[in-house]
PDB file of N, CA and C in Angstrom:
ATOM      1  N   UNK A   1      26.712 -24.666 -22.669  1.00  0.00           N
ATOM      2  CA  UNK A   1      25.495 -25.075 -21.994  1.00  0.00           C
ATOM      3  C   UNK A   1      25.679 -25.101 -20.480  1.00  0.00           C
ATOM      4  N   UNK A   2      27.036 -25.856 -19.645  1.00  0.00           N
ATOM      5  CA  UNK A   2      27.287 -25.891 -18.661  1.00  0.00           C
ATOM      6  C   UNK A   2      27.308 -23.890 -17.991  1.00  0.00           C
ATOM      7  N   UNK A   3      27.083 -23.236 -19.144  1.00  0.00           N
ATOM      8  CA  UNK A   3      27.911 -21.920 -18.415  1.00  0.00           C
ATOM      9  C   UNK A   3      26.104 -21.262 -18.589  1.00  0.00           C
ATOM     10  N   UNK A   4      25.302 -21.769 -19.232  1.00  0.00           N
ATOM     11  CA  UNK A   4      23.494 -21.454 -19.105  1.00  0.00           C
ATOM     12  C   UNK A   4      22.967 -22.103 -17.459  1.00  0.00           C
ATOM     13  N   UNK A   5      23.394 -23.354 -17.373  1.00  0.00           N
ATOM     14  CA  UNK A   5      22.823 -24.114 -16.226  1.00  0.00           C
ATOM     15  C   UNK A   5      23.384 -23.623 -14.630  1.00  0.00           C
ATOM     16  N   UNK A   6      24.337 -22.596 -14.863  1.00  0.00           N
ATOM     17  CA  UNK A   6      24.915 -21.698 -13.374  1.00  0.00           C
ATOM     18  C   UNK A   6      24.525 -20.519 -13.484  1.00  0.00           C
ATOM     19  N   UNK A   7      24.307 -20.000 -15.040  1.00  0.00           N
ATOM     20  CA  UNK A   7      23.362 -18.857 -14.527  1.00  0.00           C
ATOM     21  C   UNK A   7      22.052 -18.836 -14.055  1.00  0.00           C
ATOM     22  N   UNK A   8      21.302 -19.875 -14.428  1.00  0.00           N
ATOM     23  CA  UNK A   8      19.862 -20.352 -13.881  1.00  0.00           C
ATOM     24  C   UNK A   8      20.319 -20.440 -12.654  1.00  0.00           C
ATOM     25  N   UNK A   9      20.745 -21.216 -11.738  1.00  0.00           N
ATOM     26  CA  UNK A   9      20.692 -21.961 -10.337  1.00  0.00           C
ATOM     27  C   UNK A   9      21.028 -20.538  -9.870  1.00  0.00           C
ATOM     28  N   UNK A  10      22.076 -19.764 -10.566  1.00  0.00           N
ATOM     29  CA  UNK A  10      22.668 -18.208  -9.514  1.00  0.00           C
ATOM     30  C   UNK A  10      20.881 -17.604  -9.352  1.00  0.00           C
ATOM     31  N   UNK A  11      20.102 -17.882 -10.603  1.00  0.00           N
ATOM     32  CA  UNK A  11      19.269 -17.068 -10.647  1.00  0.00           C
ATOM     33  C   UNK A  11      17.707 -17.660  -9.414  1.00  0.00           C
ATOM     34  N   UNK A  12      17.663 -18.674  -9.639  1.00  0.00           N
ATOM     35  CA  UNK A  12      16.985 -19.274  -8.735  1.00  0.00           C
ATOM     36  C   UNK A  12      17.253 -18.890  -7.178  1.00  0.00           C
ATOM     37  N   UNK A  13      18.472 -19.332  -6.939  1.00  0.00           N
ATOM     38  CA  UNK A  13      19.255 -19.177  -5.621  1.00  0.00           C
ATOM     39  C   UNK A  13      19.086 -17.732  -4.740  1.00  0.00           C
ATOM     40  N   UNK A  14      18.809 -17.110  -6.139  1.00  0.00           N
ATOM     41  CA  UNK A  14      18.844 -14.999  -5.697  1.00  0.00           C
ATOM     42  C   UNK A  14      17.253 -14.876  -5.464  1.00  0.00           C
ATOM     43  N   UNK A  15      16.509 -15.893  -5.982  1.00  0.00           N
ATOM     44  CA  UNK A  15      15.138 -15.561  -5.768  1.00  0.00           C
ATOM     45  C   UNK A  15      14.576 -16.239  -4.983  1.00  0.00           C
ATOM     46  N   UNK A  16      14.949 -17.024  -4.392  1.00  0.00           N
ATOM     47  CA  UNK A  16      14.957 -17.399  -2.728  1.00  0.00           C
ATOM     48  C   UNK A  16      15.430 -17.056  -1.659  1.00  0.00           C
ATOM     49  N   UNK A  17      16.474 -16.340  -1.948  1.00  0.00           N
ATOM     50  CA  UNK A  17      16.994 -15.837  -0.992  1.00  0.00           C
ATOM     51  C   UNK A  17      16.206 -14.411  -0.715  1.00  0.00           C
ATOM     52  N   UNK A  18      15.551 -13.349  -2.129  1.00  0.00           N
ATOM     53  CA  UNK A  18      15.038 -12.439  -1.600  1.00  0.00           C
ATOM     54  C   UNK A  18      13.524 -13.068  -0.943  1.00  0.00           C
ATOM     55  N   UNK A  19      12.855 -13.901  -1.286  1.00  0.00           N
ATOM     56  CA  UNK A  19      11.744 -14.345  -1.170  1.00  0.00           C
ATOM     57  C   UNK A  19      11.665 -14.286   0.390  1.00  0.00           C
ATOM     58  N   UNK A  20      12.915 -14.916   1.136  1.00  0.00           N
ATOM     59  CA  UNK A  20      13.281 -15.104   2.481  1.00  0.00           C
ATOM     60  C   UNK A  20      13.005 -14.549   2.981  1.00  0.00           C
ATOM     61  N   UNK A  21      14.369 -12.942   2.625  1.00  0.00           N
ATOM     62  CA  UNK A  21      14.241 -12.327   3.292  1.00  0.00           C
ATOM     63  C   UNK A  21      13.271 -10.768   3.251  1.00  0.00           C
ATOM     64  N   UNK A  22      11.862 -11.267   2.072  1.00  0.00           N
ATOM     65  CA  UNK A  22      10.954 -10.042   2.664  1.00  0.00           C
ATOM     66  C   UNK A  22      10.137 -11.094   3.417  1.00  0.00           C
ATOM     67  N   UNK A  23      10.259 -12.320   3.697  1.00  0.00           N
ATOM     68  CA  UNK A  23       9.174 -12.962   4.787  1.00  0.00           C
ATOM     69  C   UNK A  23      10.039 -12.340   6.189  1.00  0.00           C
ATOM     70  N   UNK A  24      11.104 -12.128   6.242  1.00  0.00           N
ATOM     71  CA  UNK A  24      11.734 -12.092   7.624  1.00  0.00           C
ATOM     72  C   UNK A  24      11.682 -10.402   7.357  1.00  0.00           C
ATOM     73  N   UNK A  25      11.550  -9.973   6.836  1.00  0.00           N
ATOM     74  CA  UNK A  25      11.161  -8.000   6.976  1.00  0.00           C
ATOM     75  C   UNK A  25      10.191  -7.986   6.923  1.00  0.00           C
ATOM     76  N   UNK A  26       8.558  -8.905   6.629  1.00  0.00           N
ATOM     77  CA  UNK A  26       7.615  -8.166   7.235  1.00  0.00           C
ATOM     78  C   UNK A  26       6.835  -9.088   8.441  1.00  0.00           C
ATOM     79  N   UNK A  27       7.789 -10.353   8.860  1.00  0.00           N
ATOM     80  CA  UNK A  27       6.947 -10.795  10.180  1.00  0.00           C
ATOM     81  C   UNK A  27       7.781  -9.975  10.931  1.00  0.00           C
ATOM     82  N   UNK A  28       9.129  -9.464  10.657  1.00  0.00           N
ATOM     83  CA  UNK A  28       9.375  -8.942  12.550  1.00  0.00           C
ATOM     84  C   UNK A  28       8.608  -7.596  12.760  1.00  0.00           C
ATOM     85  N   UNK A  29       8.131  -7.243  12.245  1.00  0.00           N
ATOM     86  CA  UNK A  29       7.564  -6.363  12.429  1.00  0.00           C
ATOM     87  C   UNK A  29       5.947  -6.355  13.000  1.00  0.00           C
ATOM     88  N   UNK A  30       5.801  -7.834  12.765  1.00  0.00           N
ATOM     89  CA  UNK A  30       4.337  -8.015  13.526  1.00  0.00           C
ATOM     90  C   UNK A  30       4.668  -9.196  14.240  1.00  0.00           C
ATOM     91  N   UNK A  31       5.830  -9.592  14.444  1.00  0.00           N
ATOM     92  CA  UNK A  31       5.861 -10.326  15.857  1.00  0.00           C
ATOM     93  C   UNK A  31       6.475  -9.493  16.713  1.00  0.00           C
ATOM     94  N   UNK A  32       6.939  -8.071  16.653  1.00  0.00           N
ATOM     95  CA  UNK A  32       8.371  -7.843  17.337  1.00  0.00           C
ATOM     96  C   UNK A  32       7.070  -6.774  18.537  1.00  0.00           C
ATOM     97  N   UNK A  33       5.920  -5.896  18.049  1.00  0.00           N
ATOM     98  CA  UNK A  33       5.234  -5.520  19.441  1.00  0.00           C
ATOM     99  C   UNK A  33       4.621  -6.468  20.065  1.00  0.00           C
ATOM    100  N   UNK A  34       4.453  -7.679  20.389  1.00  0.00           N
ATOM    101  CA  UNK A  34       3.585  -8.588  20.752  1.00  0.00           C
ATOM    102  C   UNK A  34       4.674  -8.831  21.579  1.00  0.00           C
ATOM    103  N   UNK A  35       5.900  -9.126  21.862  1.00  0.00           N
ATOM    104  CA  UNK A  35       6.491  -9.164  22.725  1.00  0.00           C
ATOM    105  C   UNK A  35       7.406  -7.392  23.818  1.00  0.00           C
ATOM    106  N   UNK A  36       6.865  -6.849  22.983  1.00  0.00           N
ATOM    107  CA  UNK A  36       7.297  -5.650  23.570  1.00  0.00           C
ATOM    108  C   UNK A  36       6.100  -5.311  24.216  1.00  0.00           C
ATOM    109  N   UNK A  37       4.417  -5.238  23.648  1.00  0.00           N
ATOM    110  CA  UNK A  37       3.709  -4.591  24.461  1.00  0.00           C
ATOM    111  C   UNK A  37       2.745  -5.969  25.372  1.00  0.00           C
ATOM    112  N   UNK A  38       3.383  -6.870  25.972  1.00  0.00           N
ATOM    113  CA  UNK A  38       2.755  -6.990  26.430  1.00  0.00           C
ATOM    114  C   UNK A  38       3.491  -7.359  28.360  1.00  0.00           C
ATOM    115  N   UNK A  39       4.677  -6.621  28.284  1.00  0.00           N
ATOM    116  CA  UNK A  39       5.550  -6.094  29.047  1.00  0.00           C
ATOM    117  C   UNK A  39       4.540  -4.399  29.806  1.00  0.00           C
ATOM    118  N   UNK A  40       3.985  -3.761  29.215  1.00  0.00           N
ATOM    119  CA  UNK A  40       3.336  -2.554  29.685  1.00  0.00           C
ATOM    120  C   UNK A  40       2.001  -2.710  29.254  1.00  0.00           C
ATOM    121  N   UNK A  41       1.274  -2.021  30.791  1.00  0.00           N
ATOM    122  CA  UNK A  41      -0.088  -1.736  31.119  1.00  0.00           C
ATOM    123  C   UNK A  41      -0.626  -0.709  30.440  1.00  0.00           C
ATOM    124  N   UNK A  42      -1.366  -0.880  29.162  1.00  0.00           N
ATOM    125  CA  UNK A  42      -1.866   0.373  28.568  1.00  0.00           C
ATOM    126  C   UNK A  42      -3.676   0.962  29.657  1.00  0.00           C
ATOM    127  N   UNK A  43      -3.472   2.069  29.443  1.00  0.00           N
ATOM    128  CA  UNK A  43      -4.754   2.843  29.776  1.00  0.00           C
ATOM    129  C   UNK A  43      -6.005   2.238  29.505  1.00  0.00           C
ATOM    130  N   UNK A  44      -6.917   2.040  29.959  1.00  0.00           N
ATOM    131  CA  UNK A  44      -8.445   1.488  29.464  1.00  0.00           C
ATOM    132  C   UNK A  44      -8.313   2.163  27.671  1.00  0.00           C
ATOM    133  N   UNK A  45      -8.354   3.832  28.036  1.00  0.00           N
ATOM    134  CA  UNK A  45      -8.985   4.675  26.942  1.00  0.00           C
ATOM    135  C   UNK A  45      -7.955   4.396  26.011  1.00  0.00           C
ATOM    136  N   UNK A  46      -6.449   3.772  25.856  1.00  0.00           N
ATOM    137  CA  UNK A  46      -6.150   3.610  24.770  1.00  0.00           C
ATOM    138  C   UNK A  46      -6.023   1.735  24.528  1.00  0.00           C
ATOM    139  N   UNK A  47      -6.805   1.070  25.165  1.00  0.00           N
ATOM    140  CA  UNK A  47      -7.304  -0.060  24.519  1.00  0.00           C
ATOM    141  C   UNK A  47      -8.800   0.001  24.082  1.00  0.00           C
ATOM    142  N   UNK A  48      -9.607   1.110  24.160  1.00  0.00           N
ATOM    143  CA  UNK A  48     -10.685   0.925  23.457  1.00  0.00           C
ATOM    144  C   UNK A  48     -10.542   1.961  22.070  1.00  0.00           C
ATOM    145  N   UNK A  49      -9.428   2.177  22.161  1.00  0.00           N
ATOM    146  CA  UNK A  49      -9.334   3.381  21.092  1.00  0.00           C
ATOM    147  C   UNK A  49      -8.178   2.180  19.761  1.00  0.00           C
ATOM    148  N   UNK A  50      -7.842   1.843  20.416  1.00  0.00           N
ATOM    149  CA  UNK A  50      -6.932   0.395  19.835  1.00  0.00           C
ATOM    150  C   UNK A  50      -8.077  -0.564  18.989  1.00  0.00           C
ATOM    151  N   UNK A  51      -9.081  -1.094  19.921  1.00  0.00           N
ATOM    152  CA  UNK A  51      -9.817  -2.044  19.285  1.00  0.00           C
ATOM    153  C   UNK A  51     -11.233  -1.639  18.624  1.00  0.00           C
ATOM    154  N   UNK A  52     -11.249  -0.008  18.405  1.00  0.00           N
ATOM    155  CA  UNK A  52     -11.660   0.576  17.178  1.00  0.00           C
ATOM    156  C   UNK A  52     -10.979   0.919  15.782  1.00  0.00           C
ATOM    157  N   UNK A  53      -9.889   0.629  15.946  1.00  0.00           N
ATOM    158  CA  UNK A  53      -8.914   0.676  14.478  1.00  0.00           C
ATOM    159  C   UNK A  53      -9.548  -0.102  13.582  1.00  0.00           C
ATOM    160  N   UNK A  54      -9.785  -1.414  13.838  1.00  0.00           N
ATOM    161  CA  UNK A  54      -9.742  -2.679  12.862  1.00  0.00           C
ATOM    162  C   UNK A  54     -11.765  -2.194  11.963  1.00  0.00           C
ATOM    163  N   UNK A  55     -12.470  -1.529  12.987  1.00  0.00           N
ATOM    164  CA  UNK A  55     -13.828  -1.110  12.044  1.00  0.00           C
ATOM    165  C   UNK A  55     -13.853   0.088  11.209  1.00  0.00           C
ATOM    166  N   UNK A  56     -12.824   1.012  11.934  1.00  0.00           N
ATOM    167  CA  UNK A  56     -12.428   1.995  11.082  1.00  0.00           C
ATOM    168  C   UNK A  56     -11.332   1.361   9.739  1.00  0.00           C
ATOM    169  N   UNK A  57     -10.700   0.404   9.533  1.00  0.00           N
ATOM    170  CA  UNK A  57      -9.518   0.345   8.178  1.00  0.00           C
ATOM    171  C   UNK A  57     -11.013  -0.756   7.734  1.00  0.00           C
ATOM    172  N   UNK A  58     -11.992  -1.474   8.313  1.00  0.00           N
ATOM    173  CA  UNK A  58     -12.828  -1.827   7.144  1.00  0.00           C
ATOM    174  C   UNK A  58     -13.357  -0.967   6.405  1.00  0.00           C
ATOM    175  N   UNK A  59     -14.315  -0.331   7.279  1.00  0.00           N
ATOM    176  CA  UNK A  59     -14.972   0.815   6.592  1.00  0.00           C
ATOM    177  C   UNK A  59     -14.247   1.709   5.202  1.00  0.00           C
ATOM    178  N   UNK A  60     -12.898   2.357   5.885  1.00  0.00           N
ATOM    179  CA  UNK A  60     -12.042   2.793   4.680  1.00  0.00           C
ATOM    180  C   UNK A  60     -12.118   2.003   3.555  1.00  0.00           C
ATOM    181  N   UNK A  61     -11.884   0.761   3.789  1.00  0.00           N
ATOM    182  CA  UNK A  61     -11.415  -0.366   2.627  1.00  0.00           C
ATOM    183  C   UNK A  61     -12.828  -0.335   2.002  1.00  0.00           C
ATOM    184  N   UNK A  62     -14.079  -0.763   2.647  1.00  0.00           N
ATOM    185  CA  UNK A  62     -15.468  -1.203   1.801  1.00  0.00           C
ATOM    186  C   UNK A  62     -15.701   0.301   1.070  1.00  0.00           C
ATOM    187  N   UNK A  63     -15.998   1.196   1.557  1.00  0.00           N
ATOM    188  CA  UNK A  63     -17.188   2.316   1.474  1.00  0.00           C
ATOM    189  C   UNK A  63     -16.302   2.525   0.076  1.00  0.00           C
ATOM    190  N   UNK A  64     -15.356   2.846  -0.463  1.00  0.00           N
ATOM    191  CA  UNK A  64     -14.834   3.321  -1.545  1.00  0.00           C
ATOM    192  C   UNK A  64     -15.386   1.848  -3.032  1.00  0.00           C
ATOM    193  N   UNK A  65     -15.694   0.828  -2.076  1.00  0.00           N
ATOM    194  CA  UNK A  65     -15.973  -0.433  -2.811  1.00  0.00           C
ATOM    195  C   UNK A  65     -17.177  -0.271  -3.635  1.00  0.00           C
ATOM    196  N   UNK A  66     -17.924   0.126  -2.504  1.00  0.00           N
ATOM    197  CA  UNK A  66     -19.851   0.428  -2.277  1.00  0.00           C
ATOM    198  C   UNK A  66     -19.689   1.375  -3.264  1.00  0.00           C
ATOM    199  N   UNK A  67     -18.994   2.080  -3.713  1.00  0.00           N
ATOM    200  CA  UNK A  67     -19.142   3.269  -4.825  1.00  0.00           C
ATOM    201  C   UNK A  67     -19.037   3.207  -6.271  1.00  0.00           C
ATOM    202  N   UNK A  68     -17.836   2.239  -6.022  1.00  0.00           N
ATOM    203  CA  UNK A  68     -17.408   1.610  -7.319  1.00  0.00           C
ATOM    204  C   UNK A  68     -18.008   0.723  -7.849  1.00  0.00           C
ATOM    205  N   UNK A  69     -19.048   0.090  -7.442  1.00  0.00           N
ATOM    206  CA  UNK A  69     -19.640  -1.453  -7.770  1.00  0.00           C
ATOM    207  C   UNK A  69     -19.741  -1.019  -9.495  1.00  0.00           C
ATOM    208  N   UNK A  70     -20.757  -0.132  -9.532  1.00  0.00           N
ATOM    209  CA  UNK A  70     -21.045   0.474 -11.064  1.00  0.00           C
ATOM    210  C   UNK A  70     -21.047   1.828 -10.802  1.00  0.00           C
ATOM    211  N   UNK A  71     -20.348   2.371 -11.539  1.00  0.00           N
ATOM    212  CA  UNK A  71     -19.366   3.766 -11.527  1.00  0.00           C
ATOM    213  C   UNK A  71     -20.400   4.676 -11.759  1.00  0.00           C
ATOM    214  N   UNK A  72     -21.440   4.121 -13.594  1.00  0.00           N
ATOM    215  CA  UNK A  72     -22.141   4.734 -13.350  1.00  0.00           C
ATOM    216  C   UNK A  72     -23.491   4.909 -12.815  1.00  0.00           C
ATOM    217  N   UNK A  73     -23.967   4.223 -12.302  1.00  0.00           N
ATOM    218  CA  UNK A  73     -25.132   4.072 -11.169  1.00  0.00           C
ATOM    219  C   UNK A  73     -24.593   3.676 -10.074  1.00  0.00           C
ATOM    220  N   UNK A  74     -24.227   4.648  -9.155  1.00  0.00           N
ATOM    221  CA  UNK A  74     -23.733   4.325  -7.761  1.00  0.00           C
ATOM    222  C   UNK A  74     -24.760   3.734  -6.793  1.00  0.00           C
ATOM    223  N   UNK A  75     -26.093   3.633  -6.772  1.00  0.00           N
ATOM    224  CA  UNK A  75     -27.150   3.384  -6.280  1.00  0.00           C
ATOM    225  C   UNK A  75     -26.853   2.141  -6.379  1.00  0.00           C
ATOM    226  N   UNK A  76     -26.407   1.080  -7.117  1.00  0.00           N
ATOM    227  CA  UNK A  76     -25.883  -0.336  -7.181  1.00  0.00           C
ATOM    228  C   UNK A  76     -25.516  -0.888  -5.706  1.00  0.00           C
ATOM    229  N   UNK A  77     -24.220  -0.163  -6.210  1.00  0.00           N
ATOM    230  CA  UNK A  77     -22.913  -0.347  -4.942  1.00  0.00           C
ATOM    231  C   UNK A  77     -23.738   0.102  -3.430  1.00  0.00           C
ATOM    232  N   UNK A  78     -24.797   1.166  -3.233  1.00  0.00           N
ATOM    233  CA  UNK A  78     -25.224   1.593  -2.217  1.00  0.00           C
ATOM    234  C   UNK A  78     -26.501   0.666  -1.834  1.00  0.00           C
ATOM    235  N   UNK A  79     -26.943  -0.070  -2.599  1.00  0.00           N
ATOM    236  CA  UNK A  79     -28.228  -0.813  -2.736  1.00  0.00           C
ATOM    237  C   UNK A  79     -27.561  -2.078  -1.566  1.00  0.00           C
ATOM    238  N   UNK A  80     -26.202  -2.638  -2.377  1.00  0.00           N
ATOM    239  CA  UNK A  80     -25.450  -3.865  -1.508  1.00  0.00           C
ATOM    240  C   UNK A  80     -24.733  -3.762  -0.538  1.00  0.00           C
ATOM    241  N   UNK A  81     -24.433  -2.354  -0.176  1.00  0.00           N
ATOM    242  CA  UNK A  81     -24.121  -2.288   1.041  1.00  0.00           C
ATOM    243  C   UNK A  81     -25.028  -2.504   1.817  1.00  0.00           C
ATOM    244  N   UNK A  82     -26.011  -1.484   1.804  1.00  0.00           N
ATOM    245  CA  UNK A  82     -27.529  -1.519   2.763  1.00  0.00           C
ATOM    246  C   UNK A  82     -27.695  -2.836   3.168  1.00  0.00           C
ATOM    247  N   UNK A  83     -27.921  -3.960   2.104  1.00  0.00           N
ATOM    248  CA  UNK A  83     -28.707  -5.257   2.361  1.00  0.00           C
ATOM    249  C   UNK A  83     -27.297  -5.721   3.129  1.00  0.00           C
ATOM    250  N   UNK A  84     -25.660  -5.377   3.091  1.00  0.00           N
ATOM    251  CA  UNK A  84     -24.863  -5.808   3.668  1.00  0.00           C
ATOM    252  C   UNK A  84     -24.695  -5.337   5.249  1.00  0.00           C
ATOM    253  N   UNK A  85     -25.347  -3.853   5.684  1.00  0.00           N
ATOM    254  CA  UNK A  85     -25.583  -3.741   6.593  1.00  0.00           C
ATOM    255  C   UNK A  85     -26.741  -4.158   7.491  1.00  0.00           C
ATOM    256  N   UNK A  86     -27.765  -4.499   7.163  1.00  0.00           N
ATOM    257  CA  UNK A  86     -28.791  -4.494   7.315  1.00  0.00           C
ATOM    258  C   UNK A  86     -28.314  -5.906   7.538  1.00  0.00           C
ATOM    259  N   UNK A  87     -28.415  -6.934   6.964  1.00  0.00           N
ATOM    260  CA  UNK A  87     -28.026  -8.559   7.357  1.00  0.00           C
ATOM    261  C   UNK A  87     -26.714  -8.520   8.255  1.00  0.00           C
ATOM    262  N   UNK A  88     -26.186  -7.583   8.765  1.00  0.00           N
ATOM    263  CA  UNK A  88     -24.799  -7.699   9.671  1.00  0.00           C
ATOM    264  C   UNK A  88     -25.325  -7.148  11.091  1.00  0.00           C
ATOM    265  N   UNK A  89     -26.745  -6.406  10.732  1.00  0.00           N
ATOM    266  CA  UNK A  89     -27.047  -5.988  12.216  1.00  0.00           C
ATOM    267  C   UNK A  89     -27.484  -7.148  13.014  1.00  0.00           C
ATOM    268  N   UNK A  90     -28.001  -8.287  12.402  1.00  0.00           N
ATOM    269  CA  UNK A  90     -28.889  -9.283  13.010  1.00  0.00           C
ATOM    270  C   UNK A  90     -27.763 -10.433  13.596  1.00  0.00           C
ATOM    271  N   UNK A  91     -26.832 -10.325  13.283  1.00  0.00           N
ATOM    272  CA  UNK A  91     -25.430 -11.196  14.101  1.00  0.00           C
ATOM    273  C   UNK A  91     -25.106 -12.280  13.591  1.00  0.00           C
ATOM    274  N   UNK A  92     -25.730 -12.568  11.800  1.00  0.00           N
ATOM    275  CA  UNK A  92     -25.131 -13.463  11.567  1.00  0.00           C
ATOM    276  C   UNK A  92     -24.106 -13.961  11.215  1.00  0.00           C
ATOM    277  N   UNK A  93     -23.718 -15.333  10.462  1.00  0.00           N
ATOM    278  CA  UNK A  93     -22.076 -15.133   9.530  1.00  0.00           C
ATOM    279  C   UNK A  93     -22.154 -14.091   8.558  1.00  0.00           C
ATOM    280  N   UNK A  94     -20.756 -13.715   8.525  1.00  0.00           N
ATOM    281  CA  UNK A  94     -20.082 -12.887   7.842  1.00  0.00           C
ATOM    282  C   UNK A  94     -20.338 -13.318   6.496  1.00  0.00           C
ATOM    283  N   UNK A  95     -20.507 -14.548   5.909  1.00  0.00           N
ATOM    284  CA  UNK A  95     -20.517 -15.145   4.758  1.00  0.00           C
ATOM    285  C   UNK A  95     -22.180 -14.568   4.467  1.00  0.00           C
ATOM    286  N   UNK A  96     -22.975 -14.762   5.168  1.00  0.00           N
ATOM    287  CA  UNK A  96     -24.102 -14.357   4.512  1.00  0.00           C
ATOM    288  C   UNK A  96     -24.439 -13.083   4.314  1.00  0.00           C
ATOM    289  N   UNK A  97     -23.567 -12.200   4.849  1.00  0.00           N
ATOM    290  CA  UNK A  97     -23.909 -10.774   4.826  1.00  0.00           C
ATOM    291  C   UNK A  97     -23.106 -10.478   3.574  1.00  0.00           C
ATOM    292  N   UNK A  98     -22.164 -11.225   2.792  1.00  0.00           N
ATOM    293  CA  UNK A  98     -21.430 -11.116   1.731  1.00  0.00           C
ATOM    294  C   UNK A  98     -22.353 -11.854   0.732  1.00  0.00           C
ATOM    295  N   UNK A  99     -22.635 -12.526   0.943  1.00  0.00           N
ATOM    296  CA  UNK A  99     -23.674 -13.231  -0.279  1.00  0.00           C
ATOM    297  C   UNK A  99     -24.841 -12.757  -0.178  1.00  0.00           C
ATOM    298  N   UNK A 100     -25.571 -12.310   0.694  1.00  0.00           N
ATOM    299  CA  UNK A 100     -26.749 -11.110   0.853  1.00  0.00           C
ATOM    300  C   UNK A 100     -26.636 -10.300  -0.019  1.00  0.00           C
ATOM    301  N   UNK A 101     -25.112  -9.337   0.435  1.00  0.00           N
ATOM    302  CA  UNK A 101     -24.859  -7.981  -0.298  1.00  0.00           C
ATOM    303  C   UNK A 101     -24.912  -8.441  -2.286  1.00  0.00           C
ATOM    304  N   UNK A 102     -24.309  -9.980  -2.299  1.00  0.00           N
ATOM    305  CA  UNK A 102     -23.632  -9.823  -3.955  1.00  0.00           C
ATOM    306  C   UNK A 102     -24.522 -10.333  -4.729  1.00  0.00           C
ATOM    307  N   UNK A 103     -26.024 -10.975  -4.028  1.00  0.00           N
ATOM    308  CA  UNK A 103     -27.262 -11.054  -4.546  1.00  0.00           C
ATOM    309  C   UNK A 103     -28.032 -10.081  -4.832  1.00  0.00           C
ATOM    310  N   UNK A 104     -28.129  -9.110  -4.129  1.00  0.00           N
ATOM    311  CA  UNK A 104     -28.795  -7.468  -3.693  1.00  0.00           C
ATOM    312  C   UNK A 104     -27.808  -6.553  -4.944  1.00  0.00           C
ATOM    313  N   UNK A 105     -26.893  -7.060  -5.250  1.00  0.00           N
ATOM    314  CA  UNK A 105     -26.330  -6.252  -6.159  1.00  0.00           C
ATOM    315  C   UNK A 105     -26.804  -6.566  -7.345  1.00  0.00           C
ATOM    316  N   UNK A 106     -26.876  -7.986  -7.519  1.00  0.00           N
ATOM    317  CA  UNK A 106     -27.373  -8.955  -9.073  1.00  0.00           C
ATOM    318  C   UNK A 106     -28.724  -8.359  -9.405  1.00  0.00           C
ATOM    319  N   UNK A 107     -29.327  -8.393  -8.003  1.00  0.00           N
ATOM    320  CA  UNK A 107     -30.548  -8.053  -8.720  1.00  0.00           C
ATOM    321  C   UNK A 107     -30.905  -6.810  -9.354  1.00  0.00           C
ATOM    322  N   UNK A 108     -30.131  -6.077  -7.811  1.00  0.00           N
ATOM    323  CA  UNK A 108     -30.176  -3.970  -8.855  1.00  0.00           C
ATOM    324  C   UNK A 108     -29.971  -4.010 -10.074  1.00  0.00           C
ATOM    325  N   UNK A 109     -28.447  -4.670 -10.687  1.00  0.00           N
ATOM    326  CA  UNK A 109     -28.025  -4.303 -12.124  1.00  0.00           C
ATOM    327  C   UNK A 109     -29.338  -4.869 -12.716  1.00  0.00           C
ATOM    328  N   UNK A 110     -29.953  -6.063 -12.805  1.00  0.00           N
ATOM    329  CA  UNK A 110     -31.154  -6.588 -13.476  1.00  0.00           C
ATOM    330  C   UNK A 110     -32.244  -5.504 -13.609  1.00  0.00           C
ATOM    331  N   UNK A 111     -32.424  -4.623 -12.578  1.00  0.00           N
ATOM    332  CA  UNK A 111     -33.870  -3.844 -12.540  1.00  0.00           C
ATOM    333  C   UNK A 111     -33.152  -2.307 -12.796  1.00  0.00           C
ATOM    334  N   UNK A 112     -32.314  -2.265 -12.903  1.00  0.00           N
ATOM    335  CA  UNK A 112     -31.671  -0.664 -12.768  1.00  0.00           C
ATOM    336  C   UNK A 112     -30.878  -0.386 -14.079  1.00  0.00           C
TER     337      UNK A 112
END
């Protein structure tokens, strides 16, 4: 029994230790340019080309979403985007343009 209760703790011990160290392999990697770039003066045109990334990886991420809602009536998924764009033009929270969109969806599947 004593020789069960050291293989547990070896086993515990190994799964903290990797746990560790993928927290310390994937923050240095997003703390480590924050101190490198803010040592150099980037160009206007590649800080506005910078702080178009983050609408371009949504877009990637949603639009494949908007398709999938119901596979087979894609008009679903395109119905809740719309009402998700359409309530995001007017500047409100983010929360209501998500509960806009997942109401606008409830109702399509109901009528569609």
């Amino acid at each position: 029994m004593n020789n069960l209760n050291s293989v547990n703790n070896y086993n515990n011990l190994s799964i903290y230790a990797i746990i560790i160290g993928m927290a310390v392999v994937t923050y240095i990697p997003r703390v480590l340019p924050v101190f490198i770039m803010e040592r150099f003066k980037m160009p206007k045109w590649v800080n506005r080309w910078l702080q178009s990334i983050p609408y371009a990886a949504l877009g990637a991420l949603i639009f494949p979403g908007i398709l999938t809602v119901e596979s087979e009536v894609p008009i679903i998924g395109i119905i809740g985007g719309a009402v998700a764009l359409i309530i995001s033009w007017f500047k409100v929270n983010v929360i209501f343009s998500v509960l806009g969109s997942i109401l606008a969806v409830m109702i399509a599947k109901m009528f569609i």
